[in-house]
N, C-alpha and C. Protein backbone atom coordinates (compact mmCIF):
# COMPACT_ATOMS: atom_id res chain seq x y z
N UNK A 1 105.78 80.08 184.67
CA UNK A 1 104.34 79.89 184.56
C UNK A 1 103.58 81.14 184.99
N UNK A 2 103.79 81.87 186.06
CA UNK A 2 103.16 82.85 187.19
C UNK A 2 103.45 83.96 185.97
N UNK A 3 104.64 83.89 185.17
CA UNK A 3 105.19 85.15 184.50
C UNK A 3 104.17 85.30 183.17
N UNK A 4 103.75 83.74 182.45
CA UNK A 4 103.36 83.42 181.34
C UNK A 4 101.92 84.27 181.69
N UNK A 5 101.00 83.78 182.59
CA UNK A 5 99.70 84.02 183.02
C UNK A 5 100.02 85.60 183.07
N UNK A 6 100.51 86.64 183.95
CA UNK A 6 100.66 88.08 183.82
C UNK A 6 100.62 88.78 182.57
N UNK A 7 101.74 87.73 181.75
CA UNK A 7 101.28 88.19 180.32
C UNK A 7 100.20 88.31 179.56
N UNK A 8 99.86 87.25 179.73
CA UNK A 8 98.24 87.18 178.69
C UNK A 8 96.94 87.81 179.38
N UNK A 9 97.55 88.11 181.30
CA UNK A 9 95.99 89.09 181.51
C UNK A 9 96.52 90.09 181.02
N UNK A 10 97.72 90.38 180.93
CA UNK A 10 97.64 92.06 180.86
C UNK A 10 97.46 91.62 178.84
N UNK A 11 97.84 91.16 178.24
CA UNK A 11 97.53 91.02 176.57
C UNK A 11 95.86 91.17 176.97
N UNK A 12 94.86 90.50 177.81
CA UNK A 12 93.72 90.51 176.79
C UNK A 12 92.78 91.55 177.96
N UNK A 13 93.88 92.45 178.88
CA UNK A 13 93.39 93.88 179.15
C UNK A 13 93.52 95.03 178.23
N UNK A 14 94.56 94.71 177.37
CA UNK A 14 94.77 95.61 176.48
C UNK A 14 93.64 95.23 175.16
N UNK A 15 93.59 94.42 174.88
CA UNK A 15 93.01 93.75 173.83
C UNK A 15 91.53 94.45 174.41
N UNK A 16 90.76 94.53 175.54
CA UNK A 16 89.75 94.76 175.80
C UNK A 16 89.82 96.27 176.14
N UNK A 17 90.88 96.83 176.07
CA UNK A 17 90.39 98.38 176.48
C UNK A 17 90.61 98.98 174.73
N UNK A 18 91.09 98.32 173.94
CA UNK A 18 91.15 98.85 172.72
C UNK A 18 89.82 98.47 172.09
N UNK A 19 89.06 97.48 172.86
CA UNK A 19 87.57 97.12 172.08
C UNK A 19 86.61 98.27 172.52
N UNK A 20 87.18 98.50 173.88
CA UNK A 20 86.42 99.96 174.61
C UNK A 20 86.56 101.37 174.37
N UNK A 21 87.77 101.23 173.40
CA UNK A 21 88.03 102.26 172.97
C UNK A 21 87.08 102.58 171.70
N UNK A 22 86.91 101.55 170.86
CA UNK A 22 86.37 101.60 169.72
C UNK A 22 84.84 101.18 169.71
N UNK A 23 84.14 101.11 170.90
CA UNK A 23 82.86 101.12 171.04
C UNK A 23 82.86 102.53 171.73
N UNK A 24 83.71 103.45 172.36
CA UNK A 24 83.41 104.48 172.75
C UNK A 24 82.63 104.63 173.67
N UNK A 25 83.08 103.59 174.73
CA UNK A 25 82.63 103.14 176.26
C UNK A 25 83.43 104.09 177.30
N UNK A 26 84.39 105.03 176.52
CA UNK A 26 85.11 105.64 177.74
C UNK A 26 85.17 105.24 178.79
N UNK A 27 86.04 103.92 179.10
CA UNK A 27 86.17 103.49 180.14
C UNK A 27 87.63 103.26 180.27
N UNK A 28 88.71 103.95 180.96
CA UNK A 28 90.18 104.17 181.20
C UNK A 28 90.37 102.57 181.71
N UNK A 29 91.54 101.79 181.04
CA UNK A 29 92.38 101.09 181.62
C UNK A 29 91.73 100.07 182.69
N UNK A 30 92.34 101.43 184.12
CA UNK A 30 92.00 100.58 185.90
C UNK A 30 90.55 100.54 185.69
N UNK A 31 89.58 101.83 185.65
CA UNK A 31 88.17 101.57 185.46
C UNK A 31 88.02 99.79 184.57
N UNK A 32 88.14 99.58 183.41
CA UNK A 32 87.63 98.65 182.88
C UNK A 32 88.64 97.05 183.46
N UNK A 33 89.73 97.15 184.07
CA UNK A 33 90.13 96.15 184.88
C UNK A 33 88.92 96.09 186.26
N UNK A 34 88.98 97.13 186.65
CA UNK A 34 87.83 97.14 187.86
C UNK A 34 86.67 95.96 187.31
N UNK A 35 85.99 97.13 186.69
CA UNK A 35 84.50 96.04 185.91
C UNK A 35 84.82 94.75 185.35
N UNK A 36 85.66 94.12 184.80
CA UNK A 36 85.92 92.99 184.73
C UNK A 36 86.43 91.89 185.69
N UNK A 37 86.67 92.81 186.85
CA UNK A 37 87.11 91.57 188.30
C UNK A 37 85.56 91.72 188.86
N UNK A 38 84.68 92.71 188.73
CA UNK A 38 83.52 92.79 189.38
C UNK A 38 82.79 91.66 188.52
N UNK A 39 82.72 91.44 187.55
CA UNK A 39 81.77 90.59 186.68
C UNK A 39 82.69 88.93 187.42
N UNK A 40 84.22 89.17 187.48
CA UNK A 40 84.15 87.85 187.31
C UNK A 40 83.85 87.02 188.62
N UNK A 41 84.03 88.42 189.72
CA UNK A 41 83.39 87.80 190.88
C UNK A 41 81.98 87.82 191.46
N UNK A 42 80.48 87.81 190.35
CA UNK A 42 79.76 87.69 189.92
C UNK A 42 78.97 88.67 189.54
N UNK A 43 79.19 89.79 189.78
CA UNK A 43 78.42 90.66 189.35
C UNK A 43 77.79 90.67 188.13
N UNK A 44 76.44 91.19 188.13
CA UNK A 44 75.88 91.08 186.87
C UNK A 44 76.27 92.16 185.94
N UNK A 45 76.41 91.78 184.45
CA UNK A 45 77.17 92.71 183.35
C UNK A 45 76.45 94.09 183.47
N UNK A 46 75.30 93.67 183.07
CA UNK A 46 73.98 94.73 182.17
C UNK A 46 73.77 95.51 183.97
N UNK A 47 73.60 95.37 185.04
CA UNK A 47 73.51 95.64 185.90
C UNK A 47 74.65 96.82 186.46
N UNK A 48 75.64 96.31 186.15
CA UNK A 48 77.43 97.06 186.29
C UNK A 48 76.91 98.10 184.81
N UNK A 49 76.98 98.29 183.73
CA UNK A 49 76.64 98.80 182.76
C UNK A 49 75.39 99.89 183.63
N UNK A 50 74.49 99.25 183.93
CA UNK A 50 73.45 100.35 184.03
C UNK A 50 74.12 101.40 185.45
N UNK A 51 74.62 100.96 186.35
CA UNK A 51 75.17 101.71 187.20
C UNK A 51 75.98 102.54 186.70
N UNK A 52 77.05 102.30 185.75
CA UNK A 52 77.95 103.57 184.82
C UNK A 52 76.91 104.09 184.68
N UNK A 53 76.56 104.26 183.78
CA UNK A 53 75.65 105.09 183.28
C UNK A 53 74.71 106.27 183.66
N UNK A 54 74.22 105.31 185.23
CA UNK A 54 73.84 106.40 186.16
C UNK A 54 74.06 107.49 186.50
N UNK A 55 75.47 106.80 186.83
CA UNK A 55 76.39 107.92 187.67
C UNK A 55 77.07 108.78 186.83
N UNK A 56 77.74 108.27 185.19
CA UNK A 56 77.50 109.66 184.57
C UNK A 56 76.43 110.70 184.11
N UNK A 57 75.31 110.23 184.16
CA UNK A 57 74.52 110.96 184.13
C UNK A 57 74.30 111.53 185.26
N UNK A 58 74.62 111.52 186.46
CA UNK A 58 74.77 111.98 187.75
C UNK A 58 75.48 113.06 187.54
N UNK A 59 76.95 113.03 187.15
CA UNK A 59 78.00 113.90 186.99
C UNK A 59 77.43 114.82 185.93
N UNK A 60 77.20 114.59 185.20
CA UNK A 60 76.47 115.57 184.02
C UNK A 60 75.88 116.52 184.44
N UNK A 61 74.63 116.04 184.74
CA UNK A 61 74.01 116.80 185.96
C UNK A 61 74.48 117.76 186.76
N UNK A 62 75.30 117.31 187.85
CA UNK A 62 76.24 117.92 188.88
C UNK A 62 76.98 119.15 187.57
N UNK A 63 77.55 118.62 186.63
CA UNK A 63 78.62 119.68 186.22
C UNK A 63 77.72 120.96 185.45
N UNK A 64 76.30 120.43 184.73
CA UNK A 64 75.11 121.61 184.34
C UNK A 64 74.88 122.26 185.65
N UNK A 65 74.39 122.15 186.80
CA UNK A 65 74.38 122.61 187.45
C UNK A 65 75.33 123.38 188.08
N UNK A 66 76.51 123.03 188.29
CA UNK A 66 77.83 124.08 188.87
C UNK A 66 78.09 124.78 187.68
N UNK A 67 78.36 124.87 186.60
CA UNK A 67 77.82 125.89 185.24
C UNK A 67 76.61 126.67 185.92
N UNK A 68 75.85 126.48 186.27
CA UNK A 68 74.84 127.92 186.15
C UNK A 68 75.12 128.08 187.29
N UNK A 69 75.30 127.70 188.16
CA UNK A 69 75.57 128.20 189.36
C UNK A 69 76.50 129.12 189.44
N UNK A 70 77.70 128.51 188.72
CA UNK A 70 79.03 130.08 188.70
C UNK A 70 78.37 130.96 187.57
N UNK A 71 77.49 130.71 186.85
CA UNK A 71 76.98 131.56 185.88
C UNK A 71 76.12 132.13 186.29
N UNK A 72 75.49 132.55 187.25
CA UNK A 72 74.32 133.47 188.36
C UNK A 72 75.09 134.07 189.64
N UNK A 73 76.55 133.39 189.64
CA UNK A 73 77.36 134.00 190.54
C UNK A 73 78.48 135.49 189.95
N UNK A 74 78.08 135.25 188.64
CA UNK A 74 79.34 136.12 187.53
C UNK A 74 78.63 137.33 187.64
């Protein structure tokens, strides 16, 4: 039974990172297992969504900036 259930989370983790693949959510594997134990222990979707988002745009940021930075250091 314990073996049957392992199967089908990990079938409809895969099943869901190939939907993420093809919406082009770039979201790896553990990342999108993460967000889906966060939703199911209630987190709100659109809420979890807007926080990605943030924070790559955070990193974006961060990485334009260390670009000019080694580029005023050259």
């Amino acid at each position: 039974m314990e073996q049957a259930k392992s199967s089908d989370v990990k079938e409809t983790l895969s099943i869901l990172t190939e939907m993420a693949s093809l919406l082009n959510a770039n979201l790896d594997c553990d990342t999108l297992a993460f967000c889906i134990s966060m939703c199911e222990k209630g987190v709100n979707p659109e809420a979890l969504a807007a926080v990605i988002k943030d924070l790559r745009k955070e990193e974006q940021l961060r990485g334009a900036s260390s670009n000019d930075t080694s580029m005023l250091s050259s």
